[in-house]
N, C-alpha and C. Protein backbone atom coordinates (compact mmCIF):
# COMPACT_ATOMS: atom_id res chain seq x y z
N UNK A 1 -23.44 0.74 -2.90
CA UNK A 1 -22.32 0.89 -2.00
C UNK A 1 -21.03 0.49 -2.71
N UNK A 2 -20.29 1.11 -2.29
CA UNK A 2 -18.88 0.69 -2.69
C UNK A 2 -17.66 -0.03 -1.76
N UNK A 3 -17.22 -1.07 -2.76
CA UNK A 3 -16.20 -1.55 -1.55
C UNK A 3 -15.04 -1.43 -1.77
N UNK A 4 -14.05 -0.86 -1.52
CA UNK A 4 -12.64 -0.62 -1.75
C UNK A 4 -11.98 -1.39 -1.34
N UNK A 5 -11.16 -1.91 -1.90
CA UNK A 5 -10.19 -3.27 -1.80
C UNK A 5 -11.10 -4.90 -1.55
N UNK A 6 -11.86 -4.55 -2.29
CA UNK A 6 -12.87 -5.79 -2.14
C UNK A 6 -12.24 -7.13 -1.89
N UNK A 7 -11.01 -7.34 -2.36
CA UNK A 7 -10.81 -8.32 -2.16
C UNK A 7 -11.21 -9.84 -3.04
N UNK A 8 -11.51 -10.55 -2.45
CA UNK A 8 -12.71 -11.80 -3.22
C UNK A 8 -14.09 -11.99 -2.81
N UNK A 9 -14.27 -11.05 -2.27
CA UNK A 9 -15.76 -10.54 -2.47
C UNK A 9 -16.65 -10.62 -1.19
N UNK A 10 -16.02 -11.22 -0.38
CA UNK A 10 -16.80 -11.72 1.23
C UNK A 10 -17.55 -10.87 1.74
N UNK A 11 -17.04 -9.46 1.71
CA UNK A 11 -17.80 -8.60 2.37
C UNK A 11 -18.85 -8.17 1.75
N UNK A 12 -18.93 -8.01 0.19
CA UNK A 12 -19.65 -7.43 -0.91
C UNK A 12 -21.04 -9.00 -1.05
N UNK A 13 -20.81 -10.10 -0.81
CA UNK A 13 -21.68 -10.58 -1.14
C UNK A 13 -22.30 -11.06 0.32
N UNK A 14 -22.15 -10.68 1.49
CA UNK A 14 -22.85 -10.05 3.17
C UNK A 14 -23.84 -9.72 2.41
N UNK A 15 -23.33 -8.40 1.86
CA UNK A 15 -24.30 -7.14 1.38
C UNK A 15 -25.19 -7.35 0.59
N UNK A 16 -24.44 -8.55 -0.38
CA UNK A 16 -25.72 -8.08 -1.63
C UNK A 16 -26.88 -9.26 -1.22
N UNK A 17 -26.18 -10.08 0.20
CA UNK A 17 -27.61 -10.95 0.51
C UNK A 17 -28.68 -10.47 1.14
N UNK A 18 -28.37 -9.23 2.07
CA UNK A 18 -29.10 -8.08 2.29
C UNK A 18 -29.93 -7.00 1.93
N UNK A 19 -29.60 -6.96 0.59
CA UNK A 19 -30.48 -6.44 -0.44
C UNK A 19 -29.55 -5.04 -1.23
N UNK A 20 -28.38 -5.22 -0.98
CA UNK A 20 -27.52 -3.79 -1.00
C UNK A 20 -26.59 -4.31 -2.50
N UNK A 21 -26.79 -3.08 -3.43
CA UNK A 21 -26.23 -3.52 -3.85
C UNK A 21 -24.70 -2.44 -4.21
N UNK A 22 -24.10 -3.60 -4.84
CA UNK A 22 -22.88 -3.10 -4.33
C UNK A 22 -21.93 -3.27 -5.79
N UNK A 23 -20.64 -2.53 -5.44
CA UNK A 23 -19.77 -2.42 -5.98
C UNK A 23 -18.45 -2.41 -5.89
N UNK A 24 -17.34 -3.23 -6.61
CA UNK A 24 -16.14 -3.28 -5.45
C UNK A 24 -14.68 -2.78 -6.53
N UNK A 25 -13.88 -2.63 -5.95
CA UNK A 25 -12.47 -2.43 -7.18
C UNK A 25 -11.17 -2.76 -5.60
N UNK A 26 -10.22 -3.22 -6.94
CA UNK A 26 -9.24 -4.02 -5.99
C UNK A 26 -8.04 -3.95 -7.53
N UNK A 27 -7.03 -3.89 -6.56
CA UNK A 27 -5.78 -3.63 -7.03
C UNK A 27 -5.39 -4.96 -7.66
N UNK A 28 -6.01 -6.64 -7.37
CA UNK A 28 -5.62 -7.27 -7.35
C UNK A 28 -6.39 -8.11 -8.31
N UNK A 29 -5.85 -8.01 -9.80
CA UNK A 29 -6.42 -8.87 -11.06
C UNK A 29 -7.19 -10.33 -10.47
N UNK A 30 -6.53 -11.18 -9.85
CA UNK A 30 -7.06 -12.24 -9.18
C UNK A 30 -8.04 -12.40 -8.36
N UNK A 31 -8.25 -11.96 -7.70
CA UNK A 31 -9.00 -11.25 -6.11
C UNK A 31 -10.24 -10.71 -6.88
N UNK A 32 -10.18 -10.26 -7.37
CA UNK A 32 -11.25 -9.71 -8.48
C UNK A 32 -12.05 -10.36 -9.31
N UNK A 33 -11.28 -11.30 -9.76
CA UNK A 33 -11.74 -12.39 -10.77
C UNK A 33 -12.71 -12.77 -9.77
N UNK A 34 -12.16 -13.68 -8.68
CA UNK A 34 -12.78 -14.71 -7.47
C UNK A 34 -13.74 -13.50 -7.10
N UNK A 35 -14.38 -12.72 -6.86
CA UNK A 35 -15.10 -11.59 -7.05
C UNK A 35 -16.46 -12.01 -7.99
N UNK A 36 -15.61 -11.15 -8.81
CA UNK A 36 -17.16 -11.60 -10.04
C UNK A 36 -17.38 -13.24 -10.37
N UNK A 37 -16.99 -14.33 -10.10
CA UNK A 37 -17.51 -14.85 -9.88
C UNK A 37 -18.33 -15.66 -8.86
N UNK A 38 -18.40 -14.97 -8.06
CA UNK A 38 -19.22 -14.76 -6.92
C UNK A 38 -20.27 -14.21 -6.90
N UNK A 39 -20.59 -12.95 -7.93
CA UNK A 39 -21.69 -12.41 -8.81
C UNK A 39 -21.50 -10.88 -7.92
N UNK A 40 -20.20 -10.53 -7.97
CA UNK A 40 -20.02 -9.33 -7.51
C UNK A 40 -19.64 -8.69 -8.80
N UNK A 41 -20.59 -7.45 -9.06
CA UNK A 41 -19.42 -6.33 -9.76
C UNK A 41 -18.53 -5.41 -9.53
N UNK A 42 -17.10 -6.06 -10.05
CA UNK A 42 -16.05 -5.36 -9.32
C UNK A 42 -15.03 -5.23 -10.66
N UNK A 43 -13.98 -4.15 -10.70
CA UNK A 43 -12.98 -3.95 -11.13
C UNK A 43 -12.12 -3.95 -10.89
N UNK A 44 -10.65 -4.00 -11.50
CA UNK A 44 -9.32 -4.23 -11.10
C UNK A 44 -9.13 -2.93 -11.55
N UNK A 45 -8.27 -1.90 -9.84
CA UNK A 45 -8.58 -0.50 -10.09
C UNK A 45 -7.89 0.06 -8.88
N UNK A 46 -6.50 0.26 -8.83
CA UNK A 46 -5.98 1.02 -7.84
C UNK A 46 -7.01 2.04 -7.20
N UNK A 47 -6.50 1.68 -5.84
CA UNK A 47 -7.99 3.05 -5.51
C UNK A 47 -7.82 4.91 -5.60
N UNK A 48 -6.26 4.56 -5.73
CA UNK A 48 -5.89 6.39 -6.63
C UNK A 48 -6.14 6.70 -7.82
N UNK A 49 -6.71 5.73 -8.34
CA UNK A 49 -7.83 5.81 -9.79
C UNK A 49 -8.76 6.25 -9.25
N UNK A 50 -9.37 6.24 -8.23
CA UNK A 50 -10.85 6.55 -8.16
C UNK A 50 -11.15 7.56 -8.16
N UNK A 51 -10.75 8.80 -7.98
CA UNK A 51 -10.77 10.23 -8.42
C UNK A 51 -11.23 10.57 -9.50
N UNK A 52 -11.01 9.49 -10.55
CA UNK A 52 -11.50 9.56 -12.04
C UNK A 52 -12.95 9.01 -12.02
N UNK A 53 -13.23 8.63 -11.18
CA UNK A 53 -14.53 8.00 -10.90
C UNK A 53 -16.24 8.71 -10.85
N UNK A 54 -16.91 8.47 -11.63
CA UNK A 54 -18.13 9.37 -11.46
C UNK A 54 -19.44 8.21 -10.92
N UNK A 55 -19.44 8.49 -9.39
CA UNK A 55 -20.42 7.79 -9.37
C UNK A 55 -21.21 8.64 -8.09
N UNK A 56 -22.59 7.96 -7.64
CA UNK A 56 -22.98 8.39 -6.88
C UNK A 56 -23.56 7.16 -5.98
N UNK A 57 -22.57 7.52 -4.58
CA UNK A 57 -22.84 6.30 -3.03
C UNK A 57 -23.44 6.48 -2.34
N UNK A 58 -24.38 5.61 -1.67
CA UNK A 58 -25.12 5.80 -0.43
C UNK A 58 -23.80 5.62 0.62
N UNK A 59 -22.96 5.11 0.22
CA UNK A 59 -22.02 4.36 1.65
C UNK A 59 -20.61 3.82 0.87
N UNK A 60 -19.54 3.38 1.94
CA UNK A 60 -18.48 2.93 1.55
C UNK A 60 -18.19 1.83 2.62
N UNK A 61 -17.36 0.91 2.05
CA UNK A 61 -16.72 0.37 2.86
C UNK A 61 -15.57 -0.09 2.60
N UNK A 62 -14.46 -0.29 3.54
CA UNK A 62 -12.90 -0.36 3.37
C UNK A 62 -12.55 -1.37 4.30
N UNK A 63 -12.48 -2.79 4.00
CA UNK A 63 -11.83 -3.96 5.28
C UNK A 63 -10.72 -3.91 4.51
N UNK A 64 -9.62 -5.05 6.08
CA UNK A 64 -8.40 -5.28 5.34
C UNK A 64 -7.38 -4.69 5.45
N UNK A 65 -7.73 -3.29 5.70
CA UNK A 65 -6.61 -2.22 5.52
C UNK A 65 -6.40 -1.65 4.29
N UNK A 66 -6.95 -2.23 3.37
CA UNK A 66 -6.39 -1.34 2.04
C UNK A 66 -6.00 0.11 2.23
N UNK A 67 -6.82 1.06 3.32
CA UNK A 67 -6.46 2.19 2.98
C UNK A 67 -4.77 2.19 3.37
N UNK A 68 -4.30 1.22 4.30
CA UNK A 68 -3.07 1.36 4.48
C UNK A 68 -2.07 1.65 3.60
N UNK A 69 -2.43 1.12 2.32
CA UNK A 69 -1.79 0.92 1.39
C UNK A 69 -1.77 2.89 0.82
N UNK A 70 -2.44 3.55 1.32
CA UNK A 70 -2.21 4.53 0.45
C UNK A 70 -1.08 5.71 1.85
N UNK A 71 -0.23 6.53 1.01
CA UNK A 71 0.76 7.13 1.89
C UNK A 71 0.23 8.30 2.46
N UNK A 72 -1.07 8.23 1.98
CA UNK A 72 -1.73 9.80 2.26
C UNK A 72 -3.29 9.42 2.16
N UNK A 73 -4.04 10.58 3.34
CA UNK A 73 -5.22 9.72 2.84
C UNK A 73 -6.17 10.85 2.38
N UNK A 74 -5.60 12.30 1.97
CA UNK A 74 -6.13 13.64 1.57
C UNK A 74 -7.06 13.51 0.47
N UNK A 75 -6.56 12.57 -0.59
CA UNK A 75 -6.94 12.68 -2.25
C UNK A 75 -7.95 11.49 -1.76
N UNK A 76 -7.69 10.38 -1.06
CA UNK A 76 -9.13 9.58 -0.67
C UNK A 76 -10.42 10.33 -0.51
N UNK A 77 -10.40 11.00 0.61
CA UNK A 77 -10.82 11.54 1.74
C UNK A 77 -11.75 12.55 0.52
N UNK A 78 -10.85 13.30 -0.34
CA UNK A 78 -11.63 14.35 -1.22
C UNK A 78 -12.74 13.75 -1.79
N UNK A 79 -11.98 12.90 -2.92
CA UNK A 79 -12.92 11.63 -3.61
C UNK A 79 -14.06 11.63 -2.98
N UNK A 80 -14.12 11.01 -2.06
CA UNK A 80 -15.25 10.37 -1.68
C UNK A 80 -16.18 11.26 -0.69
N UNK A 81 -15.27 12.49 -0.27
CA UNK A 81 -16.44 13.82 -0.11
C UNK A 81 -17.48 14.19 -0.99
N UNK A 82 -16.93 13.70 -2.67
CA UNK A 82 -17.56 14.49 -3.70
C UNK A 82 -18.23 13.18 -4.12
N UNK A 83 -18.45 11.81 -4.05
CA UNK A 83 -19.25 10.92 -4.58
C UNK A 83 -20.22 10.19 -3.60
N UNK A 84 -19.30 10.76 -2.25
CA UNK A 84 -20.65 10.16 -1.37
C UNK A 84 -21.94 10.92 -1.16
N UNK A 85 -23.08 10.60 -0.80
CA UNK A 85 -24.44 11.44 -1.14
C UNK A 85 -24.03 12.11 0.50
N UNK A 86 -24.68 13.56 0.63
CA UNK A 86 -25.34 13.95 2.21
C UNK A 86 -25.68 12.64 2.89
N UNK A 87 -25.25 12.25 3.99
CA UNK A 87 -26.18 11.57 4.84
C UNK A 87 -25.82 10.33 4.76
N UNK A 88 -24.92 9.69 3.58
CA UNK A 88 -24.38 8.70 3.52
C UNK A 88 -22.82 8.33 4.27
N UNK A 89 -23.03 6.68 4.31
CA UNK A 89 -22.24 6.13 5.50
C UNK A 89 -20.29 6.28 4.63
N UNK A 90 -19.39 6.19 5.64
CA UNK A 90 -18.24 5.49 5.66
C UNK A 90 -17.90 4.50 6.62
N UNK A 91 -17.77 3.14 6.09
CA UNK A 91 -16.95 2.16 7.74
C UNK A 91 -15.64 1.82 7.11
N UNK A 92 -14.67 2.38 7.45
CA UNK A 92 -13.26 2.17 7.01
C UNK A 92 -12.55 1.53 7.69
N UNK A 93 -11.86 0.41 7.51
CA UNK A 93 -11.25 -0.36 8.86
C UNK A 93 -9.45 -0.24 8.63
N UNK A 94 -8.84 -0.11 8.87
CA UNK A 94 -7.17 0.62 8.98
C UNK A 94 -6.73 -0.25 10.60
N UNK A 95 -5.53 -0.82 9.27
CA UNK A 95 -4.42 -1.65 10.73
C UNK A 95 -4.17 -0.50 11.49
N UNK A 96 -3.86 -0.82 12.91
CA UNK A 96 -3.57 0.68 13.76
C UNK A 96 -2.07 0.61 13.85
N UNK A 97 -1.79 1.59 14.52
CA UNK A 97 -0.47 2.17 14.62
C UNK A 97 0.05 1.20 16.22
N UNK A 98 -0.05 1.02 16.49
CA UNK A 98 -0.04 0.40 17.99
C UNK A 98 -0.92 -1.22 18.08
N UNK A 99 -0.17 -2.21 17.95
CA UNK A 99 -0.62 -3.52 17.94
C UNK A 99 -0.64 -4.08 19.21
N UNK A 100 -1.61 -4.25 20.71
CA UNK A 100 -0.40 -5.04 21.84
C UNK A 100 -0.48 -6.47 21.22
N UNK A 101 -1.27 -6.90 21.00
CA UNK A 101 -0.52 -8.96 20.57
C UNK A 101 0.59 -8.66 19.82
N UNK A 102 0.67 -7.52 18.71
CA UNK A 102 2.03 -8.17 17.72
C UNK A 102 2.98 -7.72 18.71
N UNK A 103 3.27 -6.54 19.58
CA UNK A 103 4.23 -5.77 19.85
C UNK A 103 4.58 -7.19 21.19
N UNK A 104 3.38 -7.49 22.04
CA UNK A 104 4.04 -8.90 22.86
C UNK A 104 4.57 -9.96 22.13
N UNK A 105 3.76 -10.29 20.84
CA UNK A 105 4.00 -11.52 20.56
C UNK A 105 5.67 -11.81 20.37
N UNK A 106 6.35 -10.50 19.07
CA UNK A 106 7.51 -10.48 18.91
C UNK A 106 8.45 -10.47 19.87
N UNK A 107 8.50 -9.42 20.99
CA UNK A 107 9.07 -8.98 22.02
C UNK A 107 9.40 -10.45 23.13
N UNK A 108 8.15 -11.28 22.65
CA UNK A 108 8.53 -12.70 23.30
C UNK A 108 9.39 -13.59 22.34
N UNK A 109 9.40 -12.78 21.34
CA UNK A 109 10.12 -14.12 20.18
C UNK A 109 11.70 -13.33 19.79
N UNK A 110 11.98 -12.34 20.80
CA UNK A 110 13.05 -11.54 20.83
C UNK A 110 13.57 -10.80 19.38
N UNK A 111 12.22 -9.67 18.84
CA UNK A 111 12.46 -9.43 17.81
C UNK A 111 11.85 -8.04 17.68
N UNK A 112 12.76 -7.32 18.05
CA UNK A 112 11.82 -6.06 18.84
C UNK A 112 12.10 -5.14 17.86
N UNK A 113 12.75 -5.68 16.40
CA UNK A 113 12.64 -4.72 15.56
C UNK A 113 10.78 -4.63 14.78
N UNK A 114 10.62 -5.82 14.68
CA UNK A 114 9.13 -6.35 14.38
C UNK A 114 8.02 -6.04 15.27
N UNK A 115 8.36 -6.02 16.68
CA UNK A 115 7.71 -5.52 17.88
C UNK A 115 7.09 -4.44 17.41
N UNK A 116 7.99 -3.17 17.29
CA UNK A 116 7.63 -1.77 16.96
C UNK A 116 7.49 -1.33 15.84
N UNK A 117 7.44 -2.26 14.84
CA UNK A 117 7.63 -1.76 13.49
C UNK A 117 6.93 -0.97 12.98
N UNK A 118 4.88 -0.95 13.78
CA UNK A 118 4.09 -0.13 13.11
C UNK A 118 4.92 1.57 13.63
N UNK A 119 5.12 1.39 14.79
CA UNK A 119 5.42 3.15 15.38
C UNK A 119 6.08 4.05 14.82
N UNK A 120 6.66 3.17 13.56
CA UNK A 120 7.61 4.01 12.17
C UNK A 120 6.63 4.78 11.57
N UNK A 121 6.03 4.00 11.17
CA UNK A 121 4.14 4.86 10.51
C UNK A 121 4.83 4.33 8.97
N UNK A 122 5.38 3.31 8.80
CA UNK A 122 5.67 2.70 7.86
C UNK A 122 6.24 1.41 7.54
N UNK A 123 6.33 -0.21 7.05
CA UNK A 123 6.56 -0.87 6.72
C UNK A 123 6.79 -1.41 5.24
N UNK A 124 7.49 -2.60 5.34
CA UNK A 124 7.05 -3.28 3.85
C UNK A 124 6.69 -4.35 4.37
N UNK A 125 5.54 -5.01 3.54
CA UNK A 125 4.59 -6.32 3.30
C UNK A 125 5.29 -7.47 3.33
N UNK A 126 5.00 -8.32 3.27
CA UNK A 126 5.36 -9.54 3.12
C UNK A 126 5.41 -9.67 1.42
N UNK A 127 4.61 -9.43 0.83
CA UNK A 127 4.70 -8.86 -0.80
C UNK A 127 5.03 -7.81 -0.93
N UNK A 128 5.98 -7.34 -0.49
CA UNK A 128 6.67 -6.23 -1.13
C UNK A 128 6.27 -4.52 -0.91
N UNK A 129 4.73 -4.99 -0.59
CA UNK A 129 4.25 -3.50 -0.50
C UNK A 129 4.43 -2.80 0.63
N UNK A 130 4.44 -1.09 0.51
CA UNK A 130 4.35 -0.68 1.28
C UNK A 130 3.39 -0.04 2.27
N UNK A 131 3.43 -0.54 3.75
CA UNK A 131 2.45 -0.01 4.82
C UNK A 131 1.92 0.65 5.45
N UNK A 132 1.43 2.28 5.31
CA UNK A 132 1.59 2.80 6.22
C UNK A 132 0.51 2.59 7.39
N UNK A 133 1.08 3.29 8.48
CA UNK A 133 -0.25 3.03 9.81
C UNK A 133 -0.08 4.29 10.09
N UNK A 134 -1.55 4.90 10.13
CA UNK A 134 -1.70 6.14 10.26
C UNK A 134 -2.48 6.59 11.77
N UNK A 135 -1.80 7.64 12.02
CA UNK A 135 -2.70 7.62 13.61
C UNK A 135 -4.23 8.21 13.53
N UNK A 136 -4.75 7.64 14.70
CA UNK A 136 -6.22 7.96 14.73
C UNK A 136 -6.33 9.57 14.44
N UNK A 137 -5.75 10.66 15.15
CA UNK A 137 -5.95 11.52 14.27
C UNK A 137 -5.69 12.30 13.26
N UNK A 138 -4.89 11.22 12.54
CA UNK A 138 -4.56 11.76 11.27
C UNK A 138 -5.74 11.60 9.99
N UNK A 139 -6.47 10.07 10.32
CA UNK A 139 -7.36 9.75 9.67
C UNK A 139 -8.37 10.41 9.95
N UNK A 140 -8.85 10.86 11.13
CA UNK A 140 -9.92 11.74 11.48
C UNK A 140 -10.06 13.22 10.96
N UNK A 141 -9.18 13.60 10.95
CA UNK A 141 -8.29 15.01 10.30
C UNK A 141 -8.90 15.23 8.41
N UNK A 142 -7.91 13.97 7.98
CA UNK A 142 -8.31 13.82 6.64
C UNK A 142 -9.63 13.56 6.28
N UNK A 143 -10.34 13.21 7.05
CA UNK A 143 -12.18 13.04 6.43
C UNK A 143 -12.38 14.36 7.17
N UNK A 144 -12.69 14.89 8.05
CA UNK A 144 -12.92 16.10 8.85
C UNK A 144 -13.62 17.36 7.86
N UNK A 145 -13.05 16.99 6.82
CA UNK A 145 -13.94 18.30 5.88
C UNK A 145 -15.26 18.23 5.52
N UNK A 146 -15.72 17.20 4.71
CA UNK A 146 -17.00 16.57 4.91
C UNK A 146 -17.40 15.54 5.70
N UNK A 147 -17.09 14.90 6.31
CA UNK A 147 -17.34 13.85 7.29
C UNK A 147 -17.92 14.04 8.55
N UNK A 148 -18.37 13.60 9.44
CA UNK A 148 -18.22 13.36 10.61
C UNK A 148 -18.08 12.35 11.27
N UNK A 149 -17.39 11.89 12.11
CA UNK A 149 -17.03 10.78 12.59
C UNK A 149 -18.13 10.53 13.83
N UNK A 150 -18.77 8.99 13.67
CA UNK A 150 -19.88 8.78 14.67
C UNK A 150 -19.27 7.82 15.37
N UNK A 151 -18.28 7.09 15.60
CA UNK A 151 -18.07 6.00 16.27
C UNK A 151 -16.75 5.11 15.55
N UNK A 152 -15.92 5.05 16.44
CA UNK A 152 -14.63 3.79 16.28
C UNK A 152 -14.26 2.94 17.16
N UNK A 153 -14.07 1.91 16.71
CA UNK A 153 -14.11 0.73 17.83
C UNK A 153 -12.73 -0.23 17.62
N UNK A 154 -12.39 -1.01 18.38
CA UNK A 154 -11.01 -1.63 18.02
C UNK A 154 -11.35 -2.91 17.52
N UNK A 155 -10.60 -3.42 16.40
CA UNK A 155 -10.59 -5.01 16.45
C UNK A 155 -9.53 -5.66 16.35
N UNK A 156 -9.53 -6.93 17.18
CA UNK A 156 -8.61 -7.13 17.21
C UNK A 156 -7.79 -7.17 18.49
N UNK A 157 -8.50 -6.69 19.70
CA UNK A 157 -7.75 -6.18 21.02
C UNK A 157 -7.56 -7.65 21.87
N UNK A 158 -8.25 -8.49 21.84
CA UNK A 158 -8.60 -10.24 22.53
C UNK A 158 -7.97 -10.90 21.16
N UNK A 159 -8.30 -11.04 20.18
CA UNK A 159 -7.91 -11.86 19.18
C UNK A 159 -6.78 -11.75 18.50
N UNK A 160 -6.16 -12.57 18.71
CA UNK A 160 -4.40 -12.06 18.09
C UNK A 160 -4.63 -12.33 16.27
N UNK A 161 -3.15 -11.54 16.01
CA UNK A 161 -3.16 -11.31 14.48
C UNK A 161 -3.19 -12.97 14.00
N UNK A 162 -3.75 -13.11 12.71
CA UNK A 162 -3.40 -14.56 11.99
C UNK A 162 -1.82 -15.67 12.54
N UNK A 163 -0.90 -14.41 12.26
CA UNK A 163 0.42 -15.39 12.47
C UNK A 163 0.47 -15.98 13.94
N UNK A 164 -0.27 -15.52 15.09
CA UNK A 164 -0.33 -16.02 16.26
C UNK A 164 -1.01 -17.76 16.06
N UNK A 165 -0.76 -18.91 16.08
CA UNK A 165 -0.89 -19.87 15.71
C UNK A 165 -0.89 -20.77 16.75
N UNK A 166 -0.78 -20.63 18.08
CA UNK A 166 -0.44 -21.19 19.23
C UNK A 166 -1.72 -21.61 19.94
N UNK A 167 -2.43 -20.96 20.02
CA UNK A 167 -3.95 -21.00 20.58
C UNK A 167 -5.02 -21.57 19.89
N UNK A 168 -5.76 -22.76 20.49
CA UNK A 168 -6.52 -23.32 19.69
C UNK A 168 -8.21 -23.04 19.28
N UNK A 169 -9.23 -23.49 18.73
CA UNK A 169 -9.99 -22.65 17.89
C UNK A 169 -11.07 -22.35 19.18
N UNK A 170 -10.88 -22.73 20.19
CA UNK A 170 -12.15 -23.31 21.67
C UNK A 170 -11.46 -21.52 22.06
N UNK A 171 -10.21 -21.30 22.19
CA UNK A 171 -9.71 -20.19 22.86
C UNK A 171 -9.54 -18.82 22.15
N UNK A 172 -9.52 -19.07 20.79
CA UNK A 172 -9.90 -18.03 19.65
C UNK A 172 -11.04 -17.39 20.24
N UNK A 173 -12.04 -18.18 19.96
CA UNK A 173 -13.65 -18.27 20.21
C UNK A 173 -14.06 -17.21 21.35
N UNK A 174 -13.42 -17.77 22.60
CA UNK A 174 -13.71 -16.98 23.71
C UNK A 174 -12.99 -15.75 23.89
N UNK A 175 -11.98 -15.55 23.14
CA UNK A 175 -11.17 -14.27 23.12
C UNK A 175 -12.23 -13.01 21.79
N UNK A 176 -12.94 -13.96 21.08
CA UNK A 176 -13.49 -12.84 20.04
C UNK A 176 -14.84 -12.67 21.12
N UNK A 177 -15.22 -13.41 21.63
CA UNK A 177 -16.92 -12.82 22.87
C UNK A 177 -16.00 -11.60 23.11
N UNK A 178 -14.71 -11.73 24.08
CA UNK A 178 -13.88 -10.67 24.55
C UNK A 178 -13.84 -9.29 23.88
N UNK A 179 -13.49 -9.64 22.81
CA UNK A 179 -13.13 -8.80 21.59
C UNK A 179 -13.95 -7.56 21.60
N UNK A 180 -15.12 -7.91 21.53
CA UNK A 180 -16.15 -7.23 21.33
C UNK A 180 -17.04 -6.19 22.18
N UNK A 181 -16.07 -6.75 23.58
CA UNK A 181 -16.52 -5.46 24.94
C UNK A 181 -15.29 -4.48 24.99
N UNK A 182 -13.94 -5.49 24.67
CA UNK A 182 -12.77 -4.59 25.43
C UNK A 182 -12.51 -3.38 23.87
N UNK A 183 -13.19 -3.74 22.71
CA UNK A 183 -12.77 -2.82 21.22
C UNK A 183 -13.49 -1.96 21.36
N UNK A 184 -14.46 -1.31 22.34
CA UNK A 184 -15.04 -0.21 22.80
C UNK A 184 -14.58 0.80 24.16
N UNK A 185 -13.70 0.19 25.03
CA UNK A 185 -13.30 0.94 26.06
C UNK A 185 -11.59 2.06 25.04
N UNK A 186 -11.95 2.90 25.79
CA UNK A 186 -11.00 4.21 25.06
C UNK A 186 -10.11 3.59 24.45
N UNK A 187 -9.06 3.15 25.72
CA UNK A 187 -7.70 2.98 25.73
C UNK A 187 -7.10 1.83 24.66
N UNK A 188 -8.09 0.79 24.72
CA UNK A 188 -7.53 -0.65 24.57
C UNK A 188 -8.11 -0.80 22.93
N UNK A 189 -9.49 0.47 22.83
CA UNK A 189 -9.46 0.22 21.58
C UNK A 189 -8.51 0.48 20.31
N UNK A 190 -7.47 1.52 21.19
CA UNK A 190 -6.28 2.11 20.13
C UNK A 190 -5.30 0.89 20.31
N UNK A 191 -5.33 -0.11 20.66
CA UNK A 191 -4.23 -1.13 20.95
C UNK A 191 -4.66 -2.10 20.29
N UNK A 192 -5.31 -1.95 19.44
CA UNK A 192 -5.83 -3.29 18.51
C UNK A 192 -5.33 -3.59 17.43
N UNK A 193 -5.38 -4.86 16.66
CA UNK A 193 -4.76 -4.94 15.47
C UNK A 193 -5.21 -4.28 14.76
N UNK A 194 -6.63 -3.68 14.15
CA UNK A 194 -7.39 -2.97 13.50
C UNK A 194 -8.36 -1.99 14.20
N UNK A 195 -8.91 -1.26 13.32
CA UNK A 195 -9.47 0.11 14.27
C UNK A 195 -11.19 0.21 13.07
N UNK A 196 -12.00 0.19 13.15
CA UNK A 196 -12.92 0.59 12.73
C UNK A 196 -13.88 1.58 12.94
N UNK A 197 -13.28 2.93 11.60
CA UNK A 197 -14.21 4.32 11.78
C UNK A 197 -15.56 4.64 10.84
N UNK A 198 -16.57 4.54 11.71
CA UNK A 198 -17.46 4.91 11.20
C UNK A 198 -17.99 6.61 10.72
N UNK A 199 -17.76 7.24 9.74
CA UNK A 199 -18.26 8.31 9.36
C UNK A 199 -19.78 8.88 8.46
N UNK A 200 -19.94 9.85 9.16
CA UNK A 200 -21.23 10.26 8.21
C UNK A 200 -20.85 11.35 7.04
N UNK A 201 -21.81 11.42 6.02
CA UNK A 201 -21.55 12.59 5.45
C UNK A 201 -22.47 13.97 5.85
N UNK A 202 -21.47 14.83 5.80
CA UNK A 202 -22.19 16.11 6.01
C UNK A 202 -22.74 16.86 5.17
């Protein structure tokens, strides 16, 4: 399996306690390091490198948002038409376009440029980078050639983003039980901080 934007390895070593083994690349020399030594094999590897990539996946996975990071998600989407096997998985997780905690949180902190900022379908980071938030069917669109999409769920809809800091860990707690019924009803799952799409290959 492959993990895109691996990160420091959290998700990749889930997996490899499971018996999966895995593979990760991350934009981020550091993040990477903390990676392999974790006993992940991973590279430091923009993921618009990966086109150059010859491998063959049972599955992918994308936390975090990394795909955010890309302005387009066509040349992904190809990629990984052509390295994922028939029958093999995608779980891609993408900040959504529509936040309600951030869009209340700000709007209470009278900052309603920050409120709406995803509905641009673009930001900059706190490091500098740039964000995009892509709508649900734009991402659906772009896998749509080989893909099929089996299921997306929201996360994030009960549990506010990190910077929400007000609420203590007893009320976290009971908002993620929450989390986990209301990130399946239609509406509320597009209102989440994150969106998780599960695809098959065709």
């Amino acid at each position: 399996m492959l993990d895109l934007g691996c990160g420091t390895g959290l998700d990749a070593v889930h997996l490899q306690s499971r018996g999966v083994s895995v593979y990760g690349i991350d934009s981020s020399a550091q993040m990477v390091e903390v990676a392999r030594r974790r006993g992940i094999e991973a590279d430091c590897c923009p993921i618009e490198r990966l086109q150059y990539f010859d491998l063959r996946l049972d599955g992918v996975i994308s936390n975090f948002g990394a795909l955010n990071c890309l302005a387009s998600l066509a040349s992904i989407a190809d990629t990984l038409g052509r390295l994922v096997r028939s029958g093999g998985h995608l779980a891609l997780c993408f900040m959504s376009r529509v936040c309600l905690w951030e869009t209340a949180f700000y709007l209470l902190h009278g900052k309603a440029g920050k409120a709406f900022r995803r509905l641009r379908g673009r930001a900059n980071s706190s490091v500098g980078a740039t964000v995009f938030y892509h709508s649900g069917a734009a991402i659906v669109s772009a896998f749509q050639k080989d893909f099929r999409l089996l299921d997306f769920c929201g996360i994030g809809v009960a549990v506010p983003p990190s910077y929400v800091t007000f609420l203590t860990d007893w009320e976290v707690e009971q908002l993620s039980g929450l989390d986990q019924r209301l990130g399946r009803l239609p509406i509320l799952r597009s209102l989440a901080d994150h969106r998780l799409y599960i695809f098959e290959r065709t």
